[in-house]
Protein backbone atom coordinates (compact mmCIF):
# COMPACT_ATOMS: atom_id res chain seq x y z
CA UNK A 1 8.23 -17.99 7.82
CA UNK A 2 6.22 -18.44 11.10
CA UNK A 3 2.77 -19.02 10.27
CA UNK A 4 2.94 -18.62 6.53
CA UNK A 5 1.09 -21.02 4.41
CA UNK A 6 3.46 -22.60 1.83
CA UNK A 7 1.64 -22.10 -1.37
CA UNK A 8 -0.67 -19.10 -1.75
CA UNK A 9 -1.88 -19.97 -5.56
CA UNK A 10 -3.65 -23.42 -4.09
CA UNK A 11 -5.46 -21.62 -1.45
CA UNK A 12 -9.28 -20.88 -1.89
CA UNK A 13 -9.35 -17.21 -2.18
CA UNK A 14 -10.60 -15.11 1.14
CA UNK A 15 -13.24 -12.61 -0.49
CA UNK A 16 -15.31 -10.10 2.00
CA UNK A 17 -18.50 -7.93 1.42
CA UNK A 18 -18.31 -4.48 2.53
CA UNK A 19 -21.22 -3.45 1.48
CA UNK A 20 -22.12 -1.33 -1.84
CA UNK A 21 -20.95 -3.46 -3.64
CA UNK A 22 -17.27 -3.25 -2.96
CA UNK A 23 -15.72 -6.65 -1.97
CA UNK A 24 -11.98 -7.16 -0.28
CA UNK A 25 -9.74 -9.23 -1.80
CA UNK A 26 -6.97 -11.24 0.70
CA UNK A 27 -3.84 -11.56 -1.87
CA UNK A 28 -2.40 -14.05 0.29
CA UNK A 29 1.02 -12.10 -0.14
CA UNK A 30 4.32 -14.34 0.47
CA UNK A 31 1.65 -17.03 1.95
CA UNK A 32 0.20 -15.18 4.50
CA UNK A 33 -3.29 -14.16 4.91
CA UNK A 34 -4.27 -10.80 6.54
CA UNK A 35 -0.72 -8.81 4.88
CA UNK A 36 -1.99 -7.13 1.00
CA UNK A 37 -5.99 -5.83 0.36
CA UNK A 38 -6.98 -5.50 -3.23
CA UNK A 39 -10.64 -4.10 -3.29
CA UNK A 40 -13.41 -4.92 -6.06
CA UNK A 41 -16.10 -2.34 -7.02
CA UNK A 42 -18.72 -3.75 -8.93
CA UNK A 43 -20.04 -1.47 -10.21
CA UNK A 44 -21.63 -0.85 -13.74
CA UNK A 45 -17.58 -0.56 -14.62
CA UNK A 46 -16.40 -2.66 -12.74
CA UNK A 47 -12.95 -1.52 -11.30
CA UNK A 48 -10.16 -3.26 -9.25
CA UNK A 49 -8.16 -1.18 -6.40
CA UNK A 50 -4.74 -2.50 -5.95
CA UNK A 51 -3.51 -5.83 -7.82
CA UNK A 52 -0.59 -7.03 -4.87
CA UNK A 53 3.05 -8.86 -6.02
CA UNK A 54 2.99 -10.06 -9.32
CA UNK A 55 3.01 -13.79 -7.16
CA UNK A 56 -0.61 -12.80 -6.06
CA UNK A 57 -1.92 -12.49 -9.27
CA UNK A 58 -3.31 -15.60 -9.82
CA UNK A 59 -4.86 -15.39 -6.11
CA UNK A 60 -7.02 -12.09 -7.40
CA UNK A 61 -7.65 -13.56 -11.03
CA UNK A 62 -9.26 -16.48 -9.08
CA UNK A 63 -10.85 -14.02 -6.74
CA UNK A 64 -12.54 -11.93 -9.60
CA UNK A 65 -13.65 -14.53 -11.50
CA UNK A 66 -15.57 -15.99 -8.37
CA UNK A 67 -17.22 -12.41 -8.13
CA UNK A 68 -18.27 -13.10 -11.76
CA UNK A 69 -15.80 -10.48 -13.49
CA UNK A 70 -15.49 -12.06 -16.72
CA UNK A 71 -12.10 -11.43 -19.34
CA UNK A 72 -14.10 -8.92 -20.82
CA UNK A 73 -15.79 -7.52 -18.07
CA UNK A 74 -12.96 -5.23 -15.62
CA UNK A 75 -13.27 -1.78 -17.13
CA UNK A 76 -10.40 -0.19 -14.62
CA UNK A 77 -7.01 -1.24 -12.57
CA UNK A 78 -6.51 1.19 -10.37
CA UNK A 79 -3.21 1.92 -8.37
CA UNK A 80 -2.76 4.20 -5.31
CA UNK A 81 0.98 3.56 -6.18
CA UNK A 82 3.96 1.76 -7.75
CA UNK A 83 5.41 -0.14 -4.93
CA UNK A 84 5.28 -3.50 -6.12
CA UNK A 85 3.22 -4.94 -3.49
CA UNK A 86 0.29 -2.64 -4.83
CA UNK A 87 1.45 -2.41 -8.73
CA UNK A 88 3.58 -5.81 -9.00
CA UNK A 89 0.50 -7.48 -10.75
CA UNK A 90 -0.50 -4.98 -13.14
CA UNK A 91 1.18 -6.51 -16.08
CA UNK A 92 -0.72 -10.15 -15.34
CA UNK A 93 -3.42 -8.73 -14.89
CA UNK A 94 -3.95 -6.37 -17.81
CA UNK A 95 -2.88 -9.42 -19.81
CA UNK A 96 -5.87 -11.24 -18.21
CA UNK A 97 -8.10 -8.89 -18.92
CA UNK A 98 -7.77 -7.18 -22.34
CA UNK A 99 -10.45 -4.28 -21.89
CA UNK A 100 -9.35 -2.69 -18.55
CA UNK A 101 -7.56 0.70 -18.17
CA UNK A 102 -4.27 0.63 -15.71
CA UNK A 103 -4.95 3.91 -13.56
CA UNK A 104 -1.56 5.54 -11.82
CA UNK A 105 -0.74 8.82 -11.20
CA UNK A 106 1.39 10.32 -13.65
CA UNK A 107 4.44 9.84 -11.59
CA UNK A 108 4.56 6.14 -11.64
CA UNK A 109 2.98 5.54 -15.32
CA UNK A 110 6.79 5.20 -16.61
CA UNK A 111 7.59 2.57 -14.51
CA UNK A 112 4.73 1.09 -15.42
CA UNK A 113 6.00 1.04 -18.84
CA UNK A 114 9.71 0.01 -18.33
CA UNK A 115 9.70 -1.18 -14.84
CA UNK A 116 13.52 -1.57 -14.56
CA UNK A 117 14.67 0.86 -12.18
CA UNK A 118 11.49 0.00 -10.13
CA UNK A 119 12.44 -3.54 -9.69
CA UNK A 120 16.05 -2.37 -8.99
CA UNK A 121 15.13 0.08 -6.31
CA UNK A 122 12.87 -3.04 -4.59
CA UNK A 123 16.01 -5.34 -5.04
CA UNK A 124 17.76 -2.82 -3.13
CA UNK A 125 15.43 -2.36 -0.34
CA UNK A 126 13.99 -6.01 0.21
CA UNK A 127 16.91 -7.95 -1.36
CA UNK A 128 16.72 -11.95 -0.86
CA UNK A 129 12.59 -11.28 -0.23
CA UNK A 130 12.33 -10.21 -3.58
CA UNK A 131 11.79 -12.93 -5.39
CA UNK A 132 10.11 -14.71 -2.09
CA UNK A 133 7.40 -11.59 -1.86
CA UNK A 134 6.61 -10.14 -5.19
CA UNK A 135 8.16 -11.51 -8.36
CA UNK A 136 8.65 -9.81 -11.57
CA UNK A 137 6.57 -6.75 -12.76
CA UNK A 138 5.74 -7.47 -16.45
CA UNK A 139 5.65 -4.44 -18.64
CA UNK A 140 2.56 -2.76 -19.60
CA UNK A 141 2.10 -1.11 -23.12
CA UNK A 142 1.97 2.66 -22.37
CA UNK A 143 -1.60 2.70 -24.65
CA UNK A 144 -3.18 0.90 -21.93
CA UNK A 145 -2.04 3.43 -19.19
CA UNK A 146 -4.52 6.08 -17.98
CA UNK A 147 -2.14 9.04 -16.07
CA UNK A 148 -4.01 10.81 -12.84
CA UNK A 149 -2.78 14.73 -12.17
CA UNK A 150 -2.87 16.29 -8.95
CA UNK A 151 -6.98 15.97 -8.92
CA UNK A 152 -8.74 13.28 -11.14
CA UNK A 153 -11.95 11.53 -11.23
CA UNK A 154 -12.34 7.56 -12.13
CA UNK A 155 -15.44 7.01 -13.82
CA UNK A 156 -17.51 3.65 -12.13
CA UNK A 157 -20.34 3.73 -14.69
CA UNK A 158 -24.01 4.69 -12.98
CA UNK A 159 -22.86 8.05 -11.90
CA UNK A 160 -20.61 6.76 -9.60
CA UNK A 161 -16.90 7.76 -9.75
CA UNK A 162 -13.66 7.67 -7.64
CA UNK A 163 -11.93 10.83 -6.32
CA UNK A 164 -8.11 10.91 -6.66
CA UNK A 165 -6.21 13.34 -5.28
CA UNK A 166 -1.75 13.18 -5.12
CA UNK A 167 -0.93 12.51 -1.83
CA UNK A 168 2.84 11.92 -1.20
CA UNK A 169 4.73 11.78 1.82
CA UNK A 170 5.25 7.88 1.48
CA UNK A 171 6.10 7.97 -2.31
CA UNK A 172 6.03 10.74 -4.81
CA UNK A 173 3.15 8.92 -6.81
CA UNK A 174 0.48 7.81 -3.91
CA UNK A 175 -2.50 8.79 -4.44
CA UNK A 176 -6.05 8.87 -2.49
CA UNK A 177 -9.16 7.33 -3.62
CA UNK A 178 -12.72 8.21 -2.35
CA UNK A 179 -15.84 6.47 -3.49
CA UNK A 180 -18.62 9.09 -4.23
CA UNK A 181 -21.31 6.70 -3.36
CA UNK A 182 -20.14 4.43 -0.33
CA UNK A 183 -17.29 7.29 0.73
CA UNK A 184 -14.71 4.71 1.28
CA UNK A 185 -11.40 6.17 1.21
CA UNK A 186 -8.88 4.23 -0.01
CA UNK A 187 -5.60 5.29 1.85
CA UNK A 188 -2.98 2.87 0.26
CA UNK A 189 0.35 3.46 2.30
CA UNK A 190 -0.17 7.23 3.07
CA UNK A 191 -2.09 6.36 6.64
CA UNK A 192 0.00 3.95 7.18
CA UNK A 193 0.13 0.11 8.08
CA UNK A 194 -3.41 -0.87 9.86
CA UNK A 195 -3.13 -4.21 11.99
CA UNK A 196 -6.59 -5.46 12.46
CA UNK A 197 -5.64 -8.05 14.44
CA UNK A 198 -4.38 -5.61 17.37
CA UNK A 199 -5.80 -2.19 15.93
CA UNK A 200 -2.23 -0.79 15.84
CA UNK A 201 -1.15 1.52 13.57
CA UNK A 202 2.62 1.38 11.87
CA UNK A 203 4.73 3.88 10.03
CA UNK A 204 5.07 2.87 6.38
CA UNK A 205 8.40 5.18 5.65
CA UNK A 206 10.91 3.76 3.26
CA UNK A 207 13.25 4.24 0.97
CA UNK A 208 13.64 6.36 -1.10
CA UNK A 209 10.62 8.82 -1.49
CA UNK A 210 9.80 9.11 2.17
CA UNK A 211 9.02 12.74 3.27
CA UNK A 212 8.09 13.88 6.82
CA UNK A 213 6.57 17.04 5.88
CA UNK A 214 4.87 15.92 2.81
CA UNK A 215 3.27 12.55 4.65
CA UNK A 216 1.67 15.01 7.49
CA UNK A 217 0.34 16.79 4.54
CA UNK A 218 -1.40 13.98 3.19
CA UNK A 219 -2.66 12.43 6.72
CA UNK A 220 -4.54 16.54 6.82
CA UNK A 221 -5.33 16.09 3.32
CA UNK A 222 -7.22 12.39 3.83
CA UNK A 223 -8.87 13.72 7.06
CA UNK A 224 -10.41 16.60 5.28
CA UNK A 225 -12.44 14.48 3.11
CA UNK A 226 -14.54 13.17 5.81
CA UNK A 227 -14.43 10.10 4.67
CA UNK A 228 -17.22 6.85 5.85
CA UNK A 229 -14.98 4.68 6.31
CA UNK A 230 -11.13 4.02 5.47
CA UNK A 231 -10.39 1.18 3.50
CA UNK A 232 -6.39 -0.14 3.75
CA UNK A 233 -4.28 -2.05 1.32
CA UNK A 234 -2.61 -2.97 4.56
CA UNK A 235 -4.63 -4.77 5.75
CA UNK A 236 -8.80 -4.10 5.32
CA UNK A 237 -11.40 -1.81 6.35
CA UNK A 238 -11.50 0.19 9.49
CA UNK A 239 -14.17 2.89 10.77
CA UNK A 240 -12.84 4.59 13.81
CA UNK A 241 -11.53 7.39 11.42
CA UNK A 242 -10.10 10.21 13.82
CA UNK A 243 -8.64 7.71 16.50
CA UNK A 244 -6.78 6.31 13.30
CA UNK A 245 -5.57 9.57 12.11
CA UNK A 246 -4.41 10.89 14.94
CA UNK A 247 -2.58 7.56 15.90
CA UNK A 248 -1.19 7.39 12.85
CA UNK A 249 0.51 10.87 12.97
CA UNK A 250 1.56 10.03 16.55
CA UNK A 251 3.76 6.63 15.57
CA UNK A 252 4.95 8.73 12.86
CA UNK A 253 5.97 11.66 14.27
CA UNK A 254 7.49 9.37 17.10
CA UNK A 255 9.69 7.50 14.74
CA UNK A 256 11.14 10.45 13.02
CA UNK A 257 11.79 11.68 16.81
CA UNK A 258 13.93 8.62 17.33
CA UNK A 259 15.66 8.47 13.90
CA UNK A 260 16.27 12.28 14.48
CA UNK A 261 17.83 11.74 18.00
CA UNK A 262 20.60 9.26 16.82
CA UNK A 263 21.47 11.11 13.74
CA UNK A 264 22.25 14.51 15.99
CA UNK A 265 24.19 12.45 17.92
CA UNK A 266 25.82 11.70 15.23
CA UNK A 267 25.78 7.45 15.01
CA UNK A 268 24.90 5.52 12.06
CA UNK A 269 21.95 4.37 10.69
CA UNK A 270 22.31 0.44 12.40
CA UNK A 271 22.38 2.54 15.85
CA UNK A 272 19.22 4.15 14.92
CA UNK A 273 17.36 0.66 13.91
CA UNK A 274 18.43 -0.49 17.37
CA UNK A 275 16.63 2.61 18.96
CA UNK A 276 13.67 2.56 17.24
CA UNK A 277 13.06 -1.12 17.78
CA UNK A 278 14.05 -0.89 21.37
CA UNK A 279 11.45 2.22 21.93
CA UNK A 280 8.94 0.60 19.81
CA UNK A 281 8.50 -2.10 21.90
CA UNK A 282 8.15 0.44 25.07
CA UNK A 283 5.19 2.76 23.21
CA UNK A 284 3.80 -0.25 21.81
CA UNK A 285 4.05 -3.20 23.71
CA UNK A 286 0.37 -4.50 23.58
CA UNK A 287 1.52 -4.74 19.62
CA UNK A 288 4.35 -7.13 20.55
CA UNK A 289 2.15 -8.96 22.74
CA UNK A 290 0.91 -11.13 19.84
CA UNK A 291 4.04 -12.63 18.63
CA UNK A 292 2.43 -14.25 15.51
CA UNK A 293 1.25 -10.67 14.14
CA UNK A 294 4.27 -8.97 14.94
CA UNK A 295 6.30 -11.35 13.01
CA UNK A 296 4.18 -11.29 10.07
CA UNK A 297 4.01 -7.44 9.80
CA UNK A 298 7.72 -7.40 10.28
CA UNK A 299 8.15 -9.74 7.37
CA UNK A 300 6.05 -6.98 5.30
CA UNK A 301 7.36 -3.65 6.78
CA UNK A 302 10.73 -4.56 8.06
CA UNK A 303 11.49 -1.43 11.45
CA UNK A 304 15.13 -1.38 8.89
CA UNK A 305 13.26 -0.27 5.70
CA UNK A 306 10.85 2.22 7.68
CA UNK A 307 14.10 3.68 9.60
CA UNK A 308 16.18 3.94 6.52
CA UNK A 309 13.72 5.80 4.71
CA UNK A 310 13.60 8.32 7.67
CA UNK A 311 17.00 8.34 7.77
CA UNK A 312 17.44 9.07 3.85
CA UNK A 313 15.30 12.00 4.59
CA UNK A 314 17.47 13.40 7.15
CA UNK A 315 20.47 13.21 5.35
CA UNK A 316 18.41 14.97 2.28
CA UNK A 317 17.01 17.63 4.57
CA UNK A 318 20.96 18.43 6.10
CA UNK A 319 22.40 18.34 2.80
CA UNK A 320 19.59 21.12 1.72
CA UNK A 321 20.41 23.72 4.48
């Protein structure tokens, strides 16, 4: 893996201070740096926003203990969904620490639970990366589990609290996060992928819960919140709010336009990987430009899993007339 580093659990954790008191956690996914966010608030309860793979556990055990978060201490694990590169460490870490709450929307609490159609449904998209990216998902016991509904609120101790609100589109149990104090918004998948290397925006559509119509709905829904600043599990924070937005509605409305083309002409979903990479690279080719990033965000968000999830929504959507 081009500029990967070969063992992320022997690296010195990369910690970053955003201000009131919310720190960014580099999980070091699969070895690189700069791919998975996990996000500290510490706060009077002290909560943690996104655990990555199961593999970067011990990379944000090591983190939080160098913020001084103590076994006892984390009072909330927080989840904007199950996809194991934002869940796959719940079950370490609520091992780890004994006293905190695991916080998913009510969707995804199952799997949480018995995480074996989860891991199956990962093994089918990623396949040999599997067990190279994420590792297994160890079980959590369902009295730990703390289920969000359509609206919630995630109490941070001092009067501060968390927002959630569902917003699917990229999975049926995303939610959105927004800090009452700092108004961070943390956007998990449903913005998309933010490169902050380049400033690019990429589609995050795959299998097998992708929904065009839903996904706009959410990008409308996140907007609305006017949030301060947008904080992304891929990869960090970012503050140019509407130019991200409306970029990120653009790529995706311009992938579905591609996917779309080469179903109605009726060729298979290999033809349609070819034509989205091939127009990719002619919308975007400042992206490409920086080999190194393009490699590494490839590695994470493959153009086959993003098109196949479009794809799978197609068929569903012709199948349904």
């Amino acid at each position: 893996m081009s500029g990967a580093v070969e063992n992320n659990v022997q690296l010195k954790p990369e910690i970053q201070d955003l201000g009131n008191s919310v720190y960014a956690i580099d999980t070091m996914m699969g070895g690189y740096r700069g791919i998975t966010s996990s996000y500290l608030i510490a706060s009077d309860k002290p909560s943690l926003i996104e655990t990555g793979s199961a593999l970067c556990a011990p990379v944000v055990i090591q983190s939080l203990q160098e913020l001084g978060i103590g076994r006892n201490d984390l009072a909330s694990i927080i989840v904007t969904h199950i996809h194991l590169d934002h869940a796959g460490g719940v079950g370490d870490l609520a091992k780890e620490f004994p006293n905190a709450e695991i916080v998913v929307h009510e969707r995804g609490a199952k799997h949480l639970v018995d995480p074996t159609k989860l891991v199956a449904s990962a093994y089918r998209v990623f396949g040999a990366k599997m067990d190279e990216f994420f590792g297994p998902l160890i079980a959590t016991d369902s009295t730990r589990i703390h289920s969000l509904g359509a609206q919630d609120r995630i109490d941070l101790g001092g009067g501060r609290y968390l927002e959630s609100f569902h917003n699917p589109g990229h999975a049926s149990h995303h939610v959105a996060l927004i800090d009452s104090e700092s108004g961070d918004l943390y956007t998990g998948d449903a913005a998309g992928v933010y490169i902050p290397e380049t400033g690019d925006i990429r589609p995050a559509t795959p299998p097998p819960d992708f929904d065009f119509d839903l996904a706009q709905h959410s990008l409308a829904a996140m907007k609305a919140v006017q949030p301060q600043r947008l904080l992304f599990s891929h990869f960090g924070p970012a503050e140019n709010i509407d130019e991200i937005f409306d970029e990120s509605l653009a790529q995706l409305n311009y992938w579905v336009e591609w996917v779309s083309e080469v179903h109605s002409d009726n060729l298979d979903l290999d033809h349609a990987i070819l034509m989205v990479k091939k127009k990719d690279r002619e919308v975007n080719a400042a992206f490409y430009q920086n080999t190194e990033v393009a490699e590494k965000f490839e590695e994470l968000s493959s153009t086959a899993a993003q098109v196949s999830g479009i794809w799978r929504w197609i068929e569903s959507q012709k199948s349904s007339e």
